[in-house]
C-alpha atoms as a PDB file:
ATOM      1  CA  UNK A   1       6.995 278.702 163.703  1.00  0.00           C
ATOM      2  CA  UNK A   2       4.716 275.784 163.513  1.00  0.00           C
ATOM      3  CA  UNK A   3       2.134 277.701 165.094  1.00  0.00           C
ATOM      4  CA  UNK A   4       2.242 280.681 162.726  1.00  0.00           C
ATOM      5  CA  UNK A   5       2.085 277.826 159.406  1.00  0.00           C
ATOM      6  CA  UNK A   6      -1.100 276.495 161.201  1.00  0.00           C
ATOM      7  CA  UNK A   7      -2.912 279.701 161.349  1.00  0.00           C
ATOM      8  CA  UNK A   8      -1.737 281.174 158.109  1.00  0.00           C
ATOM      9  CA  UNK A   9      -2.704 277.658 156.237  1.00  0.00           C
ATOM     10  CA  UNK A  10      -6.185 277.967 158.141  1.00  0.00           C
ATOM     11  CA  UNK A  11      -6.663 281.330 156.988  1.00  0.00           C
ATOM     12  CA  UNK A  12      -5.302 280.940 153.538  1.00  0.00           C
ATOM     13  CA  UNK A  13      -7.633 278.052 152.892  1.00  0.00           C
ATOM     14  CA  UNK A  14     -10.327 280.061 154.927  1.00  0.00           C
ATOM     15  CA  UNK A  15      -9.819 283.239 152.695  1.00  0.00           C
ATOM     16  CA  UNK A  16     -10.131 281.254 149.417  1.00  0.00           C
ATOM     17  CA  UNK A  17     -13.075 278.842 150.322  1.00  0.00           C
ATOM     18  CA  UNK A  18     -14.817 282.266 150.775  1.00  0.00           C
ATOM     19  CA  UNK A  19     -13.847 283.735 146.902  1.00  0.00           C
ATOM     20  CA  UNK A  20     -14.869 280.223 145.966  1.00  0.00           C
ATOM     21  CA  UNK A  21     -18.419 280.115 147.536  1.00  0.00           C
ATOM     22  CA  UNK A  22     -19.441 284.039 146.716  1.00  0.00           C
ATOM     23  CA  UNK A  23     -17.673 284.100 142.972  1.00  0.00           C
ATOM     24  CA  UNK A  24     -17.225 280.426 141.388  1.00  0.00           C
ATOM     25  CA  UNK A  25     -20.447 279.087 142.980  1.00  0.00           C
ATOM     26  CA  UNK A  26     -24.075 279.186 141.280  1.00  0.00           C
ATOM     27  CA  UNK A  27     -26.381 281.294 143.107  1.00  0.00           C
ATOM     28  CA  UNK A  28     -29.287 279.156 142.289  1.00  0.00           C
ATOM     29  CA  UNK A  29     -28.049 276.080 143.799  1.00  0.00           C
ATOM     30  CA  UNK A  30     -29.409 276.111 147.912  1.00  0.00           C
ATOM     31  CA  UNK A  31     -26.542 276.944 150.256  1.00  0.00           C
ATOM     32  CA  UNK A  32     -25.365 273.591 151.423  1.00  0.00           C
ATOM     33  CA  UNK A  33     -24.226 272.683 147.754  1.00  0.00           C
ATOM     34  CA  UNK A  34     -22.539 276.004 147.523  1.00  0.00           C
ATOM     35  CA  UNK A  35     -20.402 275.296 150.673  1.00  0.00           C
ATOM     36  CA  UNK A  36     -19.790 271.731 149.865  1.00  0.00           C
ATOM     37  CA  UNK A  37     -18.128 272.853 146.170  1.00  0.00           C
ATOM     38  CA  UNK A  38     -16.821 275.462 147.778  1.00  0.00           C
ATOM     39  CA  UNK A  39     -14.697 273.499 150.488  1.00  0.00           C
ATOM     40  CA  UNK A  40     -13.890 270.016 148.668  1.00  0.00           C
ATOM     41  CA  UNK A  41     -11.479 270.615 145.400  1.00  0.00           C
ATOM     42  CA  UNK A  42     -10.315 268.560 143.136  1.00  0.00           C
ATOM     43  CA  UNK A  43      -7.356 269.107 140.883  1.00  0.00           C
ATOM     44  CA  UNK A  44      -8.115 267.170 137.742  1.00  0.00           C
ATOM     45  CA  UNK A  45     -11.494 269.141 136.974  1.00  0.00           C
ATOM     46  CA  UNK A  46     -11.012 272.646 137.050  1.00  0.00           C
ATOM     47  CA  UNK A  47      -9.271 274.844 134.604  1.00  0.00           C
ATOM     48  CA  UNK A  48      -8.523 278.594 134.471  1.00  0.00           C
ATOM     49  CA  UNK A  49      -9.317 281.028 137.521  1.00  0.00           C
ATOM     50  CA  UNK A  50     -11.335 278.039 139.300  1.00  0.00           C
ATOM     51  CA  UNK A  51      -7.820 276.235 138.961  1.00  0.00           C
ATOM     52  CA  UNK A  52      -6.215 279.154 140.843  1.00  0.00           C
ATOM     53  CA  UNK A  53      -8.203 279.245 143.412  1.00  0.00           C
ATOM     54  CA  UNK A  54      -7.523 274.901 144.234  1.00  0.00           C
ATOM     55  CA  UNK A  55      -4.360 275.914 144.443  1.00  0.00           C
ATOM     56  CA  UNK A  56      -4.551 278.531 146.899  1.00  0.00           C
ATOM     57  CA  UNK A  57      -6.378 276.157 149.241  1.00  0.00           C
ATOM     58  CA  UNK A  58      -4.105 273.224 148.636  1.00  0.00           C
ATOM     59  CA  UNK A  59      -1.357 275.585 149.456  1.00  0.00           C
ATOM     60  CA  UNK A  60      -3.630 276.082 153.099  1.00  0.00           C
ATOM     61  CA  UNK A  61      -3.713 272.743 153.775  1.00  0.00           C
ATOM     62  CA  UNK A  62      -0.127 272.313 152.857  1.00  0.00           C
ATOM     63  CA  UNK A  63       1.018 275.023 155.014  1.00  0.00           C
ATOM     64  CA  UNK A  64      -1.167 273.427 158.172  1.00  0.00           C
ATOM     65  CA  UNK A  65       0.320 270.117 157.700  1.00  0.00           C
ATOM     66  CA  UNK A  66       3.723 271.364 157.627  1.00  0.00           C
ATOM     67  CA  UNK A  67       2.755 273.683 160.895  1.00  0.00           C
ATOM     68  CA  UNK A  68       1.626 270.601 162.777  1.00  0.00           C
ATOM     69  CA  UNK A  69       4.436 268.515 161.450  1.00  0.00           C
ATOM     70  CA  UNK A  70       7.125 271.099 162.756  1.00  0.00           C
ATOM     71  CA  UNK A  71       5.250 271.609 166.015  1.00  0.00           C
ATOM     72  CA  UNK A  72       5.474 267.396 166.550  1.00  0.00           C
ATOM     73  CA  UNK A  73       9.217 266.953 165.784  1.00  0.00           C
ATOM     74  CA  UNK A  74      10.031 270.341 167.744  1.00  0.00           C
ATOM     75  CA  UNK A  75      11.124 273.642 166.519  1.00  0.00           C
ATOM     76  CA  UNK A  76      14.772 272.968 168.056  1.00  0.00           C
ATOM     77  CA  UNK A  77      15.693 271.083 164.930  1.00  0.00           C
ATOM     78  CA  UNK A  78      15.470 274.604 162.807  1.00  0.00           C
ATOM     79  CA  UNK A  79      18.612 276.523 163.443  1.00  0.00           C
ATOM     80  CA  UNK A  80      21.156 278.587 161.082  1.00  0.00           C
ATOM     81  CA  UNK A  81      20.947 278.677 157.439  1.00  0.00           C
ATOM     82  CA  UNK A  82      19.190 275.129 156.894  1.00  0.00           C
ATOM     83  CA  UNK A  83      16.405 276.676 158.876  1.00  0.00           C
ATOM     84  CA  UNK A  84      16.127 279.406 155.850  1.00  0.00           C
ATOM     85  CA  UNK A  85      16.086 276.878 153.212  1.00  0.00           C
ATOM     86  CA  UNK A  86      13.561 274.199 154.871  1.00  0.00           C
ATOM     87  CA  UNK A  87      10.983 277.375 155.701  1.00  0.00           C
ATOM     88  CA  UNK A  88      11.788 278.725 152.251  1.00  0.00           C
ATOM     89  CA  UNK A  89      10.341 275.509 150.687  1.00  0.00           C
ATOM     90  CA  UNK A  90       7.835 275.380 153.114  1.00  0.00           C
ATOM     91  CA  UNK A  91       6.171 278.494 152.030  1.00  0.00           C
ATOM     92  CA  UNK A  92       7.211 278.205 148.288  1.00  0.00           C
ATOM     93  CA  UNK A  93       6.535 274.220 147.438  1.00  0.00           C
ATOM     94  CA  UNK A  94       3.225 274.233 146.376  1.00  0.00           C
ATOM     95  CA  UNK A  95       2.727 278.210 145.003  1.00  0.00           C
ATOM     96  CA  UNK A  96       5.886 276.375 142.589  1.00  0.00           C
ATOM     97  CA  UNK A  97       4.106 273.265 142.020  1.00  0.00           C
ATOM     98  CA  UNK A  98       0.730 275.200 141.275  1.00  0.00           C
ATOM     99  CA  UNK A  99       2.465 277.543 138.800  1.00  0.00           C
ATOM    100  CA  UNK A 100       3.936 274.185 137.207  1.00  0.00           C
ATOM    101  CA  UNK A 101       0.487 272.734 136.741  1.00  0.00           C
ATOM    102  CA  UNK A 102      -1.084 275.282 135.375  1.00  0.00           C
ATOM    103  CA  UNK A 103       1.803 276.261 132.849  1.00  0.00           C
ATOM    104  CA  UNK A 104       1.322 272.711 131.690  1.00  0.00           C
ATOM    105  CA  UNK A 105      -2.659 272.530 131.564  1.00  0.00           C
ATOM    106  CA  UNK A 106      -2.389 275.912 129.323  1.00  0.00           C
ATOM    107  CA  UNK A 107       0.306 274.341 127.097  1.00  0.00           C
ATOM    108  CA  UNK A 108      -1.896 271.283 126.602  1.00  0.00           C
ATOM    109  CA  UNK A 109      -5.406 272.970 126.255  1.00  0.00           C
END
């Protein structure tokens, strides 16, 4: 299991580093500034769809530190039901903690 959070949090943050670079990026600045906006993020600056899209790659990075930390303490500690709840929060924390955010940056704005 920790193996299949690493690649899916590699390819999520993959996937939306790529929408950020050919959408939210300026064409007229030269390519290295385009790939450095489009990989860092910061969550206190952006607003909207640019918002979104932070989130998706926070998620990505959330998902590959989980992977690694479940492939470090051993996949034999998931077994029965509490496996279903500790993967279920896994993959749902931060999508619920994004939707949170935003909800509360729209209310405030």
């Amino acid at each position: 299991m920790g193996n299949i959070l690493i690649s899916l949090g590699i390819t999520v943050w993959f996937i939306f580093a790529i929408i950020t670079f050919v959408f939210l990026t300026p064409v007229t600045d030269s390519f290295i500034n385009r790939l450095i906006r489009s990989v860092k993020f910061l969550l206190s600056k952006k607003y909207g769809l640019e918002f979104g899209v932070i989130v998706g790659q926070a998620t990505g990075i959330f998902w590959l530190i989980a992977g690694l930390i479940i492939n470090l303490m051993g996949e034999s500690i998931f077994h029965g039901v509490r496996e279903d709840v500790i993967l279920s929060i896994i993959f749902l924390a931060p999508v619920t903690i994004g939707a949170f955010l935003n909800e509360r940056r729209k209310n405030e704005g």
